[in-house]
Protein backbone atom coordinates (compact mmCIF):
# COMPACT_ATOMS: atom_id res chain seq x y z
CA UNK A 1 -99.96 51.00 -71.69
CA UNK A 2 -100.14 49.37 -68.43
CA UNK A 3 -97.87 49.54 -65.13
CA UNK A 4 -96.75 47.14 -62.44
CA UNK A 5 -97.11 49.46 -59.28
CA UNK A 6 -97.80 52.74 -57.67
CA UNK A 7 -96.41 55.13 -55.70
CA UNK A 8 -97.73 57.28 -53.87
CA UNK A 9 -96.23 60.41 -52.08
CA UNK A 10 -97.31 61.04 -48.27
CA UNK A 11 -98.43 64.63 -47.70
CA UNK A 12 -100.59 66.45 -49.30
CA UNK A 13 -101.15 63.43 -51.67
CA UNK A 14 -102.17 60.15 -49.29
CA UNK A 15 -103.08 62.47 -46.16
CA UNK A 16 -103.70 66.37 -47.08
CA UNK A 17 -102.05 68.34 -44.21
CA UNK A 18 -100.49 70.92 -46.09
CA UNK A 19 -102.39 73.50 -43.65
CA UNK A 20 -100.97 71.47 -40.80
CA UNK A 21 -97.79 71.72 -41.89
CA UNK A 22 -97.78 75.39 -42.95
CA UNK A 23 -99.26 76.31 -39.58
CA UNK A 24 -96.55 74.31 -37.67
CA UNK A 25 -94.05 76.30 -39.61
CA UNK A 26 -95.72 79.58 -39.19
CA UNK A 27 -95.62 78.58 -34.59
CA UNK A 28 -91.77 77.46 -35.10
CA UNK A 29 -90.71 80.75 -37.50
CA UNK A 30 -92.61 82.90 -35.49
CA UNK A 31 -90.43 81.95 -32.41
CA UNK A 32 -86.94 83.08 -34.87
CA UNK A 33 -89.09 86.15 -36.17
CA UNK A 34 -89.62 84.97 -39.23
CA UNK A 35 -93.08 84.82 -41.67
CA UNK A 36 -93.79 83.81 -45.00
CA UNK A 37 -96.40 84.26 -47.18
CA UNK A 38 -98.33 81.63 -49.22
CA UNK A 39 -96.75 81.45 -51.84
CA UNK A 40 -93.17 81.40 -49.75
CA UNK A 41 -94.09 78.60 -48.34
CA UNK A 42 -95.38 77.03 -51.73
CA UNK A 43 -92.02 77.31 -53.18
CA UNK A 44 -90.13 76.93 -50.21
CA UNK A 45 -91.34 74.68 -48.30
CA UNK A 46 -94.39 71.97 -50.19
CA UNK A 47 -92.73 68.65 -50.80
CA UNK A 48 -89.06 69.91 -49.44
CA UNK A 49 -87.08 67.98 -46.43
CA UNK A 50 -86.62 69.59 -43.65
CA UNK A 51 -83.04 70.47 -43.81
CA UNK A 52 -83.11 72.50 -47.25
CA UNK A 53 -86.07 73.97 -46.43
CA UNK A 54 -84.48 75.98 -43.15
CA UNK A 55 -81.48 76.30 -45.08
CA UNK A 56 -83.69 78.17 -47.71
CA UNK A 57 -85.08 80.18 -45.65
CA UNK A 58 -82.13 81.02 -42.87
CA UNK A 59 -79.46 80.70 -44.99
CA UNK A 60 -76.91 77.86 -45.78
CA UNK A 61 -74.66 78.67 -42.64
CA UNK A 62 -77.24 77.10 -40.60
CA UNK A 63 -75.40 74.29 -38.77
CA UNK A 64 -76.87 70.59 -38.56
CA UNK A 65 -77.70 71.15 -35.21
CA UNK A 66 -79.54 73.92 -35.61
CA UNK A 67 -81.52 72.64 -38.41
CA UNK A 68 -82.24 69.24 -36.18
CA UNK A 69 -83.47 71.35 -33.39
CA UNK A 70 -85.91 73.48 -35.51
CA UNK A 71 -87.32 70.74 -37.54
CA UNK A 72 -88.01 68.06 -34.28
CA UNK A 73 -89.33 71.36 -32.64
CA UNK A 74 -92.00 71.99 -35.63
CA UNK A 75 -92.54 68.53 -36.49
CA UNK A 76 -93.44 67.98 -32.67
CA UNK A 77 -95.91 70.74 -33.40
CA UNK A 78 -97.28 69.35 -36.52
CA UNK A 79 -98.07 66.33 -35.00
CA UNK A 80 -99.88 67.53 -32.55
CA UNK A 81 -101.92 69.55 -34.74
CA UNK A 82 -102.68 67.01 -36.70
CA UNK A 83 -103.00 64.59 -34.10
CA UNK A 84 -106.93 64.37 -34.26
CA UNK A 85 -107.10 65.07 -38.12
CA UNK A 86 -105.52 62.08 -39.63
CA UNK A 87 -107.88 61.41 -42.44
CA UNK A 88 -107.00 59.89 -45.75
CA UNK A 89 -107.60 61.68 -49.27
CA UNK A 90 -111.17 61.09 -50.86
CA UNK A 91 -111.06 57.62 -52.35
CA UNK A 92 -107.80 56.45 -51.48
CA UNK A 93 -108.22 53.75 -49.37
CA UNK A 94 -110.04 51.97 -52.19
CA UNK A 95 -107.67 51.94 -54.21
CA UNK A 96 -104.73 50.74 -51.74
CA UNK A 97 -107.57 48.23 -51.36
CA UNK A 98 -107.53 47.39 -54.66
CA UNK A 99 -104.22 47.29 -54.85
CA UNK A 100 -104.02 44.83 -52.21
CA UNK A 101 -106.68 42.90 -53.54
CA UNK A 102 -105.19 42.68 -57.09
CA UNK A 103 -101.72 42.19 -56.04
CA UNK A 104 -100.72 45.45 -57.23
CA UNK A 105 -97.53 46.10 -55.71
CA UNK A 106 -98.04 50.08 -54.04
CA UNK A 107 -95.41 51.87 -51.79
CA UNK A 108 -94.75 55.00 -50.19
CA UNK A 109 -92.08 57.73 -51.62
CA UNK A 110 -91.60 60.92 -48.55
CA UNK A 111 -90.13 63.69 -47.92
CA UNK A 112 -90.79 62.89 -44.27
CA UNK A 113 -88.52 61.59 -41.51
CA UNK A 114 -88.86 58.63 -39.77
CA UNK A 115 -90.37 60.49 -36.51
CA UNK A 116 -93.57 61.27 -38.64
CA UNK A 117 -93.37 57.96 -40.75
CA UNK A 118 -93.87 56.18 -37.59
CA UNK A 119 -96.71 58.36 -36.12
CA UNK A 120 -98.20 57.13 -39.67
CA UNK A 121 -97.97 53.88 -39.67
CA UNK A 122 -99.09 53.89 -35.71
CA UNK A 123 -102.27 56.23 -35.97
CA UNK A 124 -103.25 55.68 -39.60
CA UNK A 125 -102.82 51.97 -39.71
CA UNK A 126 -101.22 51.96 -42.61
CA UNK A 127 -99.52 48.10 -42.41
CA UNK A 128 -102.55 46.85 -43.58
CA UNK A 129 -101.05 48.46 -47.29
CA UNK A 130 -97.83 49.14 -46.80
CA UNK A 131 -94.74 47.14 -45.62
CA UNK A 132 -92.77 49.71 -43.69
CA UNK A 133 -88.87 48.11 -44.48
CA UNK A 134 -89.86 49.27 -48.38
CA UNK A 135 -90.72 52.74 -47.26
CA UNK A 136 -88.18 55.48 -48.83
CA UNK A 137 -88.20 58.39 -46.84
CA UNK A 138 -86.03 61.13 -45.85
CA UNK A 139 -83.13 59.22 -43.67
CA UNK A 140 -80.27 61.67 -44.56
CA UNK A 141 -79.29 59.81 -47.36
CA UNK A 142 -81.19 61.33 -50.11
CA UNK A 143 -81.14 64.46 -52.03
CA UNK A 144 -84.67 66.45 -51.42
CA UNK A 145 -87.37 66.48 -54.03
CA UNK A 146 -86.84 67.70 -56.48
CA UNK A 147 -84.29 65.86 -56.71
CA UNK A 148 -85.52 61.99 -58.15
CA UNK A 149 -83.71 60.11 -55.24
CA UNK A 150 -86.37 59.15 -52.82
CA UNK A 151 -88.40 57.98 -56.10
CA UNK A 152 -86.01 56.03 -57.56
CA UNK A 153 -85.34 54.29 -54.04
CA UNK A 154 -89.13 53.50 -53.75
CA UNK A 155 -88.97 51.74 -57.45
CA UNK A 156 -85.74 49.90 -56.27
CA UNK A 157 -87.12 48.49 -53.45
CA UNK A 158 -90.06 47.18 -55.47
CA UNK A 159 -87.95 45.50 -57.47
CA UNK A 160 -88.71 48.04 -60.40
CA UNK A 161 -87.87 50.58 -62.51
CA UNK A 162 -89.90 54.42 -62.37
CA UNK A 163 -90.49 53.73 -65.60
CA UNK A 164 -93.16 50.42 -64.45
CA UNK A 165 -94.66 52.42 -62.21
CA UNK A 166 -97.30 55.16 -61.74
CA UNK A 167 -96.55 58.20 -59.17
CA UNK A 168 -98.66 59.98 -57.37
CA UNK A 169 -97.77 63.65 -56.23
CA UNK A 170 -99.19 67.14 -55.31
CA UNK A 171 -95.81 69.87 -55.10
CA UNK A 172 -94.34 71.29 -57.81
CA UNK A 173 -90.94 69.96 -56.62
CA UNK A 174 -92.38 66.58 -56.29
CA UNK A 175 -93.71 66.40 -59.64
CA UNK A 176 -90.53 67.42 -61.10
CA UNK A 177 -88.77 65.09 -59.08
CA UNK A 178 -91.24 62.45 -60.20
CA UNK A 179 -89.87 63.71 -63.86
CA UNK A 180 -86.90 63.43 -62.92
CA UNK A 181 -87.03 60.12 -62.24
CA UNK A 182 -88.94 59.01 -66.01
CA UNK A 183 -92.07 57.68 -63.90
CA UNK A 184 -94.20 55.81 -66.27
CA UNK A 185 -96.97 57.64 -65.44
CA UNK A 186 -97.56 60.80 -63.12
CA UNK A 187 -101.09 61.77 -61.77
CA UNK A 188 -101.02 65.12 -59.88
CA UNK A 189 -102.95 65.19 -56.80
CA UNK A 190 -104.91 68.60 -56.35
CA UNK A 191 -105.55 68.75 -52.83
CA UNK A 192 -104.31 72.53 -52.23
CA UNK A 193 -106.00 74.71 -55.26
CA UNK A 194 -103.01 74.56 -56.82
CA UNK A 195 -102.67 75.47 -60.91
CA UNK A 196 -100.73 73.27 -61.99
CA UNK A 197 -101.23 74.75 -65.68
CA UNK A 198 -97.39 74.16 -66.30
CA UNK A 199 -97.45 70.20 -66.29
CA UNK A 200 -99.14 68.07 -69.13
CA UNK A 201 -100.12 65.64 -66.07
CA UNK A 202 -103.43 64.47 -65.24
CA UNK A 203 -104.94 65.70 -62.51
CA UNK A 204 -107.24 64.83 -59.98
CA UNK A 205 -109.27 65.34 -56.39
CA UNK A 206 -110.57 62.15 -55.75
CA UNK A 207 -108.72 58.86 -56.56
CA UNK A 208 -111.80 57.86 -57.84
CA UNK A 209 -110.58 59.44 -60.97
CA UNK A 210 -107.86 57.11 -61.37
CA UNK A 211 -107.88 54.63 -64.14
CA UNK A 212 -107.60 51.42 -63.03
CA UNK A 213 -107.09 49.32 -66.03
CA UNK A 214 -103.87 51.06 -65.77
CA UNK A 215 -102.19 48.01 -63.68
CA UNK A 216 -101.36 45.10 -64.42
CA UNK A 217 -102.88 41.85 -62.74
């Protein structure tokens, strides 16, 4: 069976921060008193927005304010961890290339807001793939992963259905959201030592592994 497009989640799947992020959370908690262990922040935080995540961990009388001020406050930190670090997965960029190449429509599903999208785009260059306006990420109007929202919205703006395409992911939550969302294909990106023993997905550490012949051209 072949596909018409991909999509690919952002973090820990195109660019693997997940330490970046996990360290700007443990500087930001640290300040409320709060620490979690690795596997709290697997589960509570890897491939969650912003808002559910502090409302999982402080508690769902959290008011919008407060969760706005904690998440610009670690996402300003992020960044500038991250700041000199922005390199893309192993073998990636060939396929967007190919992608491009074949006309292969590809687009970007995130659980990131539009502060971070941007520093994307700006410092990774990532126009020359991607055409921002098509970009579903977290604007407030979508339920979190794993939720299918932000993947069906991708699909949708590609003209498509899940279904046509192939999604890329690396959190348990996205994966499920991916599921959620009947994604023609799902290829699980390992870029944390996860086990990911409980899906039937393929996974991979290099994109190099992906099947090609998968697309149609």
């Amino acid at each position: 069976m072949t596909y018409k497009a991909a999509i690919f989640d952002f973090n820990g799947t195109v660019f693997w921060d997940n330490g970046f992020h996990d360290k700007a959370f443990d500087i930001m908690l640290q300040k409320h008193g709060v620490s979690l262990t690795s596997e709290e922040k697997r589960t509570k935080i890897h491939g969650k927005t912003n808002p559910i995540i502090l409302r999982g961990i402080f508690g769902e009388q959290l008011s919008n304010n407060e969760v706005e001020e904690m998440g610009q406050d670690k996402e300003k930190i992020y960044r500038e961890l991250c700041a000199n670090e922005l390199v893309f997965a192993p073998g990636v960029v060939n396929l967007f290339d190919y992608c491009l190449e074949t006309a292969i429509p590809i687009n970007i599903a995130t659980s990131a807001g539009i502060e971070n999208l941007d520093f994307y785009f700006q410092n990774m260059h990532l126009s020359r793939w991607f055409n921002f306006e098509k970009v579903a990420y977290d604007n407030g109007t979508f339920r979190g992963k794993p939720h299918p929202d932000v993947f069906l919205a991708a699909a949708a703006k590609l003209g498509l259905q899940p279904q046509e395409t192939v999604i890329f992911e690396d959190s348990f939550a996205g994966i499920q959201a991916a599921e959620a969302a009947d994604a023609g294909k799902i290829y699980i990106v390992n870029s944390y030592n996860e086990n990911y023993s409980q899906f039937s997905h393929q996974v991979i550490t290099h994109f190099n592994m992906v099947d090609r012949d998968l697309f149609q051209q």
